[in-house]
PDB file of N, CA and C in Angstrom:
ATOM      1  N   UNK A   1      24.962  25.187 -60.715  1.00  0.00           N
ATOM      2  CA  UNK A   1      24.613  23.994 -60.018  1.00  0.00           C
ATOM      3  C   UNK A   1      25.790  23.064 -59.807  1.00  0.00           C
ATOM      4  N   UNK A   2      26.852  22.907 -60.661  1.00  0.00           N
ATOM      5  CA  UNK A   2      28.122  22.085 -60.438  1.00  0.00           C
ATOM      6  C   UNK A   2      28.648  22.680 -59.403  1.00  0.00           C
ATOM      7  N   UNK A   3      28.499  23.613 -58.771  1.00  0.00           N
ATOM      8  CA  UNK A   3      29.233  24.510 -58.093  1.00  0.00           C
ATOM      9  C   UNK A   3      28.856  24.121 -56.495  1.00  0.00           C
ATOM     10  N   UNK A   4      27.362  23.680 -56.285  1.00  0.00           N
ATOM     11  CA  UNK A   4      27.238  23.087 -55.169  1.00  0.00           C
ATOM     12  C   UNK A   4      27.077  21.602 -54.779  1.00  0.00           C
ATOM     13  N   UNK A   5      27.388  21.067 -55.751  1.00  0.00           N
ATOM     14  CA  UNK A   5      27.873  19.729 -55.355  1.00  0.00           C
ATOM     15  C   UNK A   5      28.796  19.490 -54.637  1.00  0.00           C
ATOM     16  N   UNK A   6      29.698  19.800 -55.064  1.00  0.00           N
ATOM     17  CA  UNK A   6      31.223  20.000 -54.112  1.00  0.00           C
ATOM     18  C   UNK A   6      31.153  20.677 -53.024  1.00  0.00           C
ATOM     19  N   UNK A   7      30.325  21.641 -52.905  1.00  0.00           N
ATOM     20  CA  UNK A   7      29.871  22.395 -51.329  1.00  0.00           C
ATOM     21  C   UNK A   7      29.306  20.996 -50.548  1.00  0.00           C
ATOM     22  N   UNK A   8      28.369  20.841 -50.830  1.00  0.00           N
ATOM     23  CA  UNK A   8      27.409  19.520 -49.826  1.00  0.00           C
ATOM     24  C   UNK A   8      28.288  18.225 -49.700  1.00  0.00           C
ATOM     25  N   UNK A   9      28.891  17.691 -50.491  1.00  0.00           N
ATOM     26  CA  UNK A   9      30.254  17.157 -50.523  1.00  0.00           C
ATOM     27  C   UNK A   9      30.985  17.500 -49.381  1.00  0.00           C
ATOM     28  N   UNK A  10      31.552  18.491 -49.476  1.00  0.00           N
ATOM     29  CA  UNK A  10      32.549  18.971 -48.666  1.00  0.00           C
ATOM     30  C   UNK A  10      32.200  18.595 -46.791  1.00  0.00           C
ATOM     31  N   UNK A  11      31.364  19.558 -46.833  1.00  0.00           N
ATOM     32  CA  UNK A  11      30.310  19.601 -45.632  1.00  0.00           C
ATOM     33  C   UNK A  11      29.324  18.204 -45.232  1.00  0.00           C
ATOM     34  N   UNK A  12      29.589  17.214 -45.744  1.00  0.00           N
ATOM     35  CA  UNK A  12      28.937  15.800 -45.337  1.00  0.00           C
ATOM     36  C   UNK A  12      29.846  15.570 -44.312  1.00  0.00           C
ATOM     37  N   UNK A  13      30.228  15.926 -43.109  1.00  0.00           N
ATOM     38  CA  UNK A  13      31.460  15.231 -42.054  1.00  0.00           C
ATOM     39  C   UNK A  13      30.281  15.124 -41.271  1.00  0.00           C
ATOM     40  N   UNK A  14      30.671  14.319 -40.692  1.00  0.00           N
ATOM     41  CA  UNK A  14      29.800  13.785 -39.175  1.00  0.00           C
ATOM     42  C   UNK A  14      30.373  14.338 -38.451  1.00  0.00           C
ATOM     43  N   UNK A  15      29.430  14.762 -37.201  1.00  0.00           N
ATOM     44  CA  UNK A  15      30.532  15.257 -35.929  1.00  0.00           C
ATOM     45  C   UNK A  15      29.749  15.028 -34.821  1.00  0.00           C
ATOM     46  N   UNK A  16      30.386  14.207 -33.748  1.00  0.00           N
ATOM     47  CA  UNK A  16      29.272  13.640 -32.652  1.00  0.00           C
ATOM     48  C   UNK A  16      29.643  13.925 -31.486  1.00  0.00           C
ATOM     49  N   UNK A  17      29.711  15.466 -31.569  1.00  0.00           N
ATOM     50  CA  UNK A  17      29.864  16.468 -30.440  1.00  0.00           C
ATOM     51  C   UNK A  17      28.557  16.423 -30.196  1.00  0.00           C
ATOM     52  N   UNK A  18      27.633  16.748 -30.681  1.00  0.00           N
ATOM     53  CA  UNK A  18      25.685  16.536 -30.688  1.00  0.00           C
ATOM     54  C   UNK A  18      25.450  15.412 -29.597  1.00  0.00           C
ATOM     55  N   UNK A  19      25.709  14.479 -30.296  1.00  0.00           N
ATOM     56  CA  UNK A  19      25.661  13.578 -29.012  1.00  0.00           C
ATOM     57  C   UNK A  19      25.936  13.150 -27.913  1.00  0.00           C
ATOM     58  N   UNK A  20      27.563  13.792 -28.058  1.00  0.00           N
ATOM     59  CA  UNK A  20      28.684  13.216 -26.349  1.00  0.00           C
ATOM     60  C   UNK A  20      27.808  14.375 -25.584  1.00  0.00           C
ATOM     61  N   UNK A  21      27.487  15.307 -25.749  1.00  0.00           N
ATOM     62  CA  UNK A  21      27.091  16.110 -25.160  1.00  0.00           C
ATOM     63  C   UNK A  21      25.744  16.367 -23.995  1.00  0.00           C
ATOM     64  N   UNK A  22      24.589  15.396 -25.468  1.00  0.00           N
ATOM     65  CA  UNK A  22      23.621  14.819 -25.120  1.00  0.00           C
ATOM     66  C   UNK A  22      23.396  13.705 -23.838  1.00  0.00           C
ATOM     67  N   UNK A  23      24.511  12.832 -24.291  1.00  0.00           N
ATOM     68  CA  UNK A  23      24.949  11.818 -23.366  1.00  0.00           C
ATOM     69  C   UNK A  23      25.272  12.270 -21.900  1.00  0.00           C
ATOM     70  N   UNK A  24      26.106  13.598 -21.815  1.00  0.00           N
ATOM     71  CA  UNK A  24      26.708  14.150 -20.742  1.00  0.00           C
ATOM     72  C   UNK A  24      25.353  14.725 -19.860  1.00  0.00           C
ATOM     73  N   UNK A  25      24.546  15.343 -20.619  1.00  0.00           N
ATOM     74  CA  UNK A  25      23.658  15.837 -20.257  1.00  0.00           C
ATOM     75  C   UNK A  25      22.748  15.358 -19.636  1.00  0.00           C
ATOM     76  N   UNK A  26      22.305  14.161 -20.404  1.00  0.00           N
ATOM     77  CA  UNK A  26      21.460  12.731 -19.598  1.00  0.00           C
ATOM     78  C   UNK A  26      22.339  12.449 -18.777  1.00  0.00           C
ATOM     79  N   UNK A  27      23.353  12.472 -18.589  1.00  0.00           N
ATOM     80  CA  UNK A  27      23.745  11.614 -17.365  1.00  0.00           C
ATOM     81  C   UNK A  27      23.466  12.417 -15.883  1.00  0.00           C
ATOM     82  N   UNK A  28      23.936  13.774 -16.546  1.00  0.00           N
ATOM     83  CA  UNK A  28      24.127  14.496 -15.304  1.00  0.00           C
ATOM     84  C   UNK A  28      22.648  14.863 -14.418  1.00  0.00           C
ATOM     85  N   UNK A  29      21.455  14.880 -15.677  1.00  0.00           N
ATOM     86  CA  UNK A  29      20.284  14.216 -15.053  1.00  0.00           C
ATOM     87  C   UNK A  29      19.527  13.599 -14.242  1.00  0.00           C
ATOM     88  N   UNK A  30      20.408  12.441 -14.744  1.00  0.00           N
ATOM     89  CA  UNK A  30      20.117  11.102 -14.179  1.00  0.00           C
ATOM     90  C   UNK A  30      20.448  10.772 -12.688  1.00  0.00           C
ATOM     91  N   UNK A  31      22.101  11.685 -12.815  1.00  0.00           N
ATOM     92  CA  UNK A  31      22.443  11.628 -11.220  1.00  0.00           C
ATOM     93  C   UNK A  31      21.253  12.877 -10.597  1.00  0.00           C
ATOM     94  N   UNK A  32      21.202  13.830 -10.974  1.00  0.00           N
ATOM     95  CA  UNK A  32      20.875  14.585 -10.317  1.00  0.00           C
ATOM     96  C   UNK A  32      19.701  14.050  -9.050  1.00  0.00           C
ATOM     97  N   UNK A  33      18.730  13.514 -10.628  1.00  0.00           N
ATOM     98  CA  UNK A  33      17.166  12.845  -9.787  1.00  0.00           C
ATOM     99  C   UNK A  33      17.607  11.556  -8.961  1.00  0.00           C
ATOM    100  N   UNK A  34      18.667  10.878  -9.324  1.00  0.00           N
ATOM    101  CA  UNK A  34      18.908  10.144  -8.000  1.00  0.00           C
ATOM    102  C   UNK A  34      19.148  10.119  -7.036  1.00  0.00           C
ATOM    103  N   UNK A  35      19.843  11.833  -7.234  1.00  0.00           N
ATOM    104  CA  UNK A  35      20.352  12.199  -5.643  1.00  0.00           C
ATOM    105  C   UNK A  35      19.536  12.669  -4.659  1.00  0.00           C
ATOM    106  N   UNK A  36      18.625  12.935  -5.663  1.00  0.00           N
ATOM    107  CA  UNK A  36      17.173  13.522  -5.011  1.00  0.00           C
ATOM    108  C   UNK A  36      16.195  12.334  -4.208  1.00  0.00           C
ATOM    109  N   UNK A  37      15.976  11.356  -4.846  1.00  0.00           N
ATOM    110  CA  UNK A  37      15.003  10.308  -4.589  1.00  0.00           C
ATOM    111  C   UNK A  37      15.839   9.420  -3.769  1.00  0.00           C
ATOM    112  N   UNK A  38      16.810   9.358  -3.605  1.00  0.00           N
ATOM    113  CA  UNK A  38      17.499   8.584  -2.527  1.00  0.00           C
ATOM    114  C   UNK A  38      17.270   8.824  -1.040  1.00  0.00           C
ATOM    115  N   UNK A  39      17.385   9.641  -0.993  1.00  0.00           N
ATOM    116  CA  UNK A  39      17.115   9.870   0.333  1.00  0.00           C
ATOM    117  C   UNK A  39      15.496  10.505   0.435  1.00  0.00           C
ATOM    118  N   UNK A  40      14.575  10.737  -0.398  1.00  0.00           N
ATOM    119  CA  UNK A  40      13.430  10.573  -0.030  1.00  0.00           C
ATOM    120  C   UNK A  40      12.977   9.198   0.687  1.00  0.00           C
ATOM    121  N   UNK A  41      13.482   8.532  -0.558  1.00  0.00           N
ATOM    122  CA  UNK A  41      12.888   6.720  -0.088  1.00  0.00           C
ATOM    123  C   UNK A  41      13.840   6.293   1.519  1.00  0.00           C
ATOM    124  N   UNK A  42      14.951   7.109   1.270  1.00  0.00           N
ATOM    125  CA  UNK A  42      15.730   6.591   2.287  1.00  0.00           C
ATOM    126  C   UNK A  42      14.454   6.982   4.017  1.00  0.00           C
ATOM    127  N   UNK A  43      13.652   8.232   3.423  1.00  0.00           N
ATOM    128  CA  UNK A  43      12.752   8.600   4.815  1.00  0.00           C
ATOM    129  C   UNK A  43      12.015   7.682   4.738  1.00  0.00           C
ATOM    130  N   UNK A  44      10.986   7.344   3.607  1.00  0.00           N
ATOM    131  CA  UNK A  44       9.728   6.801   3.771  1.00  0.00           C
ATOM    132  C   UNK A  44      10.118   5.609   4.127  1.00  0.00           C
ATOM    133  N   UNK A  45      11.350   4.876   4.102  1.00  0.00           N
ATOM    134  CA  UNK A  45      11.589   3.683   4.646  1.00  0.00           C
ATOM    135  C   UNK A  45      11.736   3.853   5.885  1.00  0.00           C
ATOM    136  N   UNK A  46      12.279   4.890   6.919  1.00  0.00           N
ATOM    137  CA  UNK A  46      12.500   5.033   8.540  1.00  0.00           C
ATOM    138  C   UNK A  46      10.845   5.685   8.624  1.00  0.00           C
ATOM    139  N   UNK A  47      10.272   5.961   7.891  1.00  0.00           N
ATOM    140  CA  UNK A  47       8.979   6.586   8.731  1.00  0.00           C
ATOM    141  C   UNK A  47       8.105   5.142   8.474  1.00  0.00           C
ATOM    142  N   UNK A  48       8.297   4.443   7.460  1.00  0.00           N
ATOM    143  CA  UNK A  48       7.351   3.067   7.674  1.00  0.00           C
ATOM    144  C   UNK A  48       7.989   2.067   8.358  1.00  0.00           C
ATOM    145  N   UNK A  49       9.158   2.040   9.491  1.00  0.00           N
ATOM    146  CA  UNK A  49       9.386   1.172  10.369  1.00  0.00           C
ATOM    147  C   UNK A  49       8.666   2.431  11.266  1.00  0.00           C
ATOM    148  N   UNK A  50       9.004   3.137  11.533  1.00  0.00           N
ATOM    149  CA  UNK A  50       8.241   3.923  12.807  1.00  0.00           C
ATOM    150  C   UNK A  50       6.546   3.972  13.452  1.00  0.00           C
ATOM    151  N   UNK A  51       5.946   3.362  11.944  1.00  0.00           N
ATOM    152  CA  UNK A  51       4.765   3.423  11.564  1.00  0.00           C
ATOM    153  C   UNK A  51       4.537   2.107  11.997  1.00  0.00           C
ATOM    154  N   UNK A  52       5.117   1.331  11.930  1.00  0.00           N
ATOM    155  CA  UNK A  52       4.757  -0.078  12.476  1.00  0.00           C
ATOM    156  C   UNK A  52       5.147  -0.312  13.979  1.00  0.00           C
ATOM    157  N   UNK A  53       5.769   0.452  14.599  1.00  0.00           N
ATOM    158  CA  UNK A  53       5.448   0.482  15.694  1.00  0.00           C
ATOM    159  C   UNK A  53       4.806   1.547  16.530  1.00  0.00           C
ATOM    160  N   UNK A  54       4.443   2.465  15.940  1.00  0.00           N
ATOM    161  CA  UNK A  54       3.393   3.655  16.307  1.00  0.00           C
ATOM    162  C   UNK A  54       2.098   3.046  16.476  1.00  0.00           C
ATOM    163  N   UNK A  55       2.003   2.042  15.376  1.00  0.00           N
ATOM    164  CA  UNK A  55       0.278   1.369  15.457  1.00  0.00           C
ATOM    165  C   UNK A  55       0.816   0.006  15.918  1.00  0.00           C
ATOM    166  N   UNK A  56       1.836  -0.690  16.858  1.00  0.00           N
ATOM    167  CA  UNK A  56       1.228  -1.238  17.605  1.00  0.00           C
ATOM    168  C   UNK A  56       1.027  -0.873  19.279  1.00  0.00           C
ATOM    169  N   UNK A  57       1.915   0.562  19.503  1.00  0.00           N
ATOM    170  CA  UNK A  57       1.626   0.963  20.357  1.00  0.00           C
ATOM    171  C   UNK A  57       0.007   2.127  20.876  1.00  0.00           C
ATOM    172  N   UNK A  58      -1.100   1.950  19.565  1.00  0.00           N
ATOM    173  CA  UNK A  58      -2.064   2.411  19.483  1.00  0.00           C
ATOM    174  C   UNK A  58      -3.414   1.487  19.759  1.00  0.00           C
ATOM    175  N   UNK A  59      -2.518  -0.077  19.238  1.00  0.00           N
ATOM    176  CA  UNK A  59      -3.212  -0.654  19.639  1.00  0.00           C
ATOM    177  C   UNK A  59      -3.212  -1.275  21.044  1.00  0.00           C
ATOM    178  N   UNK A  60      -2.457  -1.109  21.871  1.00  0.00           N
ATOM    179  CA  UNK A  60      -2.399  -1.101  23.010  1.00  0.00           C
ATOM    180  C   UNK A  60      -2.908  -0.467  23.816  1.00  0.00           C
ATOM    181  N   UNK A  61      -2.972   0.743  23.224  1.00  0.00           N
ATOM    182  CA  UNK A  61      -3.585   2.049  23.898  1.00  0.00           C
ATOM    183  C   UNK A  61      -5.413   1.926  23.833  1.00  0.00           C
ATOM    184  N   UNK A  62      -5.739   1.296  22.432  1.00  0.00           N
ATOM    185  CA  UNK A  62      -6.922   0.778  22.679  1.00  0.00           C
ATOM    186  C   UNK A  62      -7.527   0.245  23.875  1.00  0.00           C
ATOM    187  N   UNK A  63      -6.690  -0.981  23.436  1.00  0.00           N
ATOM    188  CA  UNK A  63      -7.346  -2.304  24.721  1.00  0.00           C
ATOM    189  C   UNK A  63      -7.038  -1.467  26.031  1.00  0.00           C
ATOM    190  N   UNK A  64      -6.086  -0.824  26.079  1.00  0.00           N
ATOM    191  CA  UNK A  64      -5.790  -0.624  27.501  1.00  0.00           C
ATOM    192  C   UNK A  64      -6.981   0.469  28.265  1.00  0.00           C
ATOM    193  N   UNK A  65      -7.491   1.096  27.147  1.00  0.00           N
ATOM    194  CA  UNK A  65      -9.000   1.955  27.741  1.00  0.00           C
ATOM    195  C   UNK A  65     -10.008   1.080  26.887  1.00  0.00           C
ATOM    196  N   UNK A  66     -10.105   0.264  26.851  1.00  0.00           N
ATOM    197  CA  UNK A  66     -11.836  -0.187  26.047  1.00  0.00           C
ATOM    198  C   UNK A  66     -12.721  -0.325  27.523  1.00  0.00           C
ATOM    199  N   UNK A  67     -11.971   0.157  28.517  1.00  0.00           N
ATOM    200  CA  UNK A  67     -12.836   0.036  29.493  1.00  0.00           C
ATOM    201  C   UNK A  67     -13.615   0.947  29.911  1.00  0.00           C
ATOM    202  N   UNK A  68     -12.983   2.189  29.309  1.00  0.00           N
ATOM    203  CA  UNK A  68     -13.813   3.570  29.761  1.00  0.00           C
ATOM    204  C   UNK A  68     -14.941   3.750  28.675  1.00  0.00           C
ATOM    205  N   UNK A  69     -15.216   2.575  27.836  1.00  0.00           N
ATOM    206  CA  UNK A  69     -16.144   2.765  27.138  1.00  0.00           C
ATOM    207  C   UNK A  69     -17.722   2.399  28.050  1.00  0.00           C
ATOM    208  N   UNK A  70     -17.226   1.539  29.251  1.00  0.00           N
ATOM    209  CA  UNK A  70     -18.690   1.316  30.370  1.00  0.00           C
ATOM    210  C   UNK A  70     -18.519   2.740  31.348  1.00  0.00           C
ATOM    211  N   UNK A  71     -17.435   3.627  31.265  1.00  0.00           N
ATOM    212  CA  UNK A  71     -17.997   5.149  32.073  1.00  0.00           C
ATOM    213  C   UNK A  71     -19.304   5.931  32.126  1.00  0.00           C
ATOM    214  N   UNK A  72     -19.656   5.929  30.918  1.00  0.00           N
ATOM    215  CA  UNK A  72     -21.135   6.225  30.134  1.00  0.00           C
ATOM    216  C   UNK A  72     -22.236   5.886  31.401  1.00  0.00           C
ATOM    217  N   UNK A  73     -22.256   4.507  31.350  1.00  0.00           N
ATOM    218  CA  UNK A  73     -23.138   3.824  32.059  1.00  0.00           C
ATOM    219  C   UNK A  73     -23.138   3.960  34.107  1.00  0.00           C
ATOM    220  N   UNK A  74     -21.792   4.660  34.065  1.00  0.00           N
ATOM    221  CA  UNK A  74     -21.054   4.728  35.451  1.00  0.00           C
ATOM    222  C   UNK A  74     -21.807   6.037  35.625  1.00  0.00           C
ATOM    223  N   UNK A  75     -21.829   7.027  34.615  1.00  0.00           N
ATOM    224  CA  UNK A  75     -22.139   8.191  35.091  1.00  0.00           C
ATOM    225  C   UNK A  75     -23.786   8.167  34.892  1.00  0.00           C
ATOM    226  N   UNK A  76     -23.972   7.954  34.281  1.00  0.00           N
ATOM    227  CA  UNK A  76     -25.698   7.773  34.202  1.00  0.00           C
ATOM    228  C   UNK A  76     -26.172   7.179  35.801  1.00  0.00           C
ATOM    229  N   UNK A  77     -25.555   5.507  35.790  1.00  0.00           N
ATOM    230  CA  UNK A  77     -26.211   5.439  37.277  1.00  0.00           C
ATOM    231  C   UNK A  77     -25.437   6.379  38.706  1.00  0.00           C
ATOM    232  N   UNK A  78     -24.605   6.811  38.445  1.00  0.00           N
ATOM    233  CA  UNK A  78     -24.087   8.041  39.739  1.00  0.00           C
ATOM    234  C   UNK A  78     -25.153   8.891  39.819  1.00  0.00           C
ATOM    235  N   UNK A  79     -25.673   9.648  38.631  1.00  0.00           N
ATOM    236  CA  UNK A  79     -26.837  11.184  38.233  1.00  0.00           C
ATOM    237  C   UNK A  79     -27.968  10.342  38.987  1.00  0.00           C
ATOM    238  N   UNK A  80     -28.186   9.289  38.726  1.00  0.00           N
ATOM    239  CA  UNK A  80     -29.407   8.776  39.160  1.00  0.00           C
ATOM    240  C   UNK A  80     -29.575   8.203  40.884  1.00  0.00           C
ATOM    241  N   UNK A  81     -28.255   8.038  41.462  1.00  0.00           N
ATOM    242  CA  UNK A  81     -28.380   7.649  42.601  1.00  0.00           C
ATOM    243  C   UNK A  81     -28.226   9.123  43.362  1.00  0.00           C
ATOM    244  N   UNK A  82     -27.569   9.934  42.697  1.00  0.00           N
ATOM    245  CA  UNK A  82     -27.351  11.361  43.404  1.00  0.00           C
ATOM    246  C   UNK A  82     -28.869  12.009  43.335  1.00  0.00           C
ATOM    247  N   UNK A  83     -29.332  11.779  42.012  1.00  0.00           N
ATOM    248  CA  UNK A  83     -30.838  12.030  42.304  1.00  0.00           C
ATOM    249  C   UNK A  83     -32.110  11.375  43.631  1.00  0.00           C
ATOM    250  N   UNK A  84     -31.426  10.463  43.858  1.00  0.00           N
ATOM    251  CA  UNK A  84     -32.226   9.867  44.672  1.00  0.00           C
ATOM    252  C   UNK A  84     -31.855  10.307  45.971  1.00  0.00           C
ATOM    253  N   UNK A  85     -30.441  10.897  46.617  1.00  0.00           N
ATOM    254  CA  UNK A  85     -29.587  10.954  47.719  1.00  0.00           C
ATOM    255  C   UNK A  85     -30.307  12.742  47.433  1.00  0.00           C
ATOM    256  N   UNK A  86     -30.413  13.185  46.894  1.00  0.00           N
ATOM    257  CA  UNK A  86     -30.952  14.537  46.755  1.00  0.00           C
ATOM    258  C   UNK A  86     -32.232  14.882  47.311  1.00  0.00           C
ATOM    259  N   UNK A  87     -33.358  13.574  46.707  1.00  0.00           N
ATOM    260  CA  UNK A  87     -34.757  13.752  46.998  1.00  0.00           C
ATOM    261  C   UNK A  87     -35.110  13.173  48.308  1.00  0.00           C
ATOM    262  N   UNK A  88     -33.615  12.063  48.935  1.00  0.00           N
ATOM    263  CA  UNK A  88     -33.956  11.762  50.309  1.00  0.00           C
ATOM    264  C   UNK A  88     -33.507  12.921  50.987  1.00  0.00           C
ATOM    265  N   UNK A  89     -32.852  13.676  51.309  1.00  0.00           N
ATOM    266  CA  UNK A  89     -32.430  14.881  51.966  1.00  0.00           C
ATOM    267  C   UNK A  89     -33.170  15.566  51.988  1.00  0.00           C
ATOM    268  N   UNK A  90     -33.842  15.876  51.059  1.00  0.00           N
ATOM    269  CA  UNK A  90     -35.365  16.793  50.971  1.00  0.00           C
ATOM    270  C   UNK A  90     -36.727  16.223  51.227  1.00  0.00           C
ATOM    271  N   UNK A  91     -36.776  15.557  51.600  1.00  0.00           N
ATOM    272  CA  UNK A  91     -37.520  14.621  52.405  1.00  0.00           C
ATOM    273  C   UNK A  91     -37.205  14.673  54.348  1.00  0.00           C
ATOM    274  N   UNK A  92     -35.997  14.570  54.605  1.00  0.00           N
ATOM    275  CA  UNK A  92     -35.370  14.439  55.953  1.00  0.00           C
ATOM    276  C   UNK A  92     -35.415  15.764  56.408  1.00  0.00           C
ATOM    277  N   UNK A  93     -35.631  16.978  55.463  1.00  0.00           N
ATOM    278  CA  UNK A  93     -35.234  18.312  55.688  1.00  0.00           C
ATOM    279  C   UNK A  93     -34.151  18.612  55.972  1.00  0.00           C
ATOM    280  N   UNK A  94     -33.050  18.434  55.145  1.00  0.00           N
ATOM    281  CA  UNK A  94     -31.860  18.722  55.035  1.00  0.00           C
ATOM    282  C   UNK A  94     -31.102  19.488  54.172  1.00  0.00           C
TER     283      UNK A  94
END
């Protein structure tokens, strides 16, 4: 047992290769995922200016047909006057 005292002794050195290493490692990490997410955000920032003017040119596109929403009613009374221009002809014998 005297014999390993002086062993564990001996062998108590610190050595903070463990860590620089660790350190190196996180870093190189760290860049990595930044290099990555940079230019993701760098898109979602040009696709959400694009996006703001995509929808206001949609909303334009709205108003600019909310009118063909009375077609409906255009074609209903056309069927119905053609119906009538139908049953006068057949009447005239035509």
């Amino acid at each position: 047992m005297t014999h390993a005292l002086p062993a564990l002794a001996a062998g108590n050195t610190t050595s903070t290769f463990g860590w620089i290493l660790g350190y190196v490692i996180g870093g190189v990490i760290v860049l990595v995922v930044v290099a990555l997410v940079v230019p993701i955000l760098m898109l979602a920032r040009s696709i959400g200016k694009e996006a703001q003017l995509i929808n206001g040119e949609v909303t334009k596109a709205v108003h600019n047909t909310a009118a063909l929403g009375g077609l409906r009613t255009t074609i209903e009374h056309a069927t119905i006057i053609i119906g009538g221009l139908q049953r006068g002809r057949a009447r005239l014998g035509g």
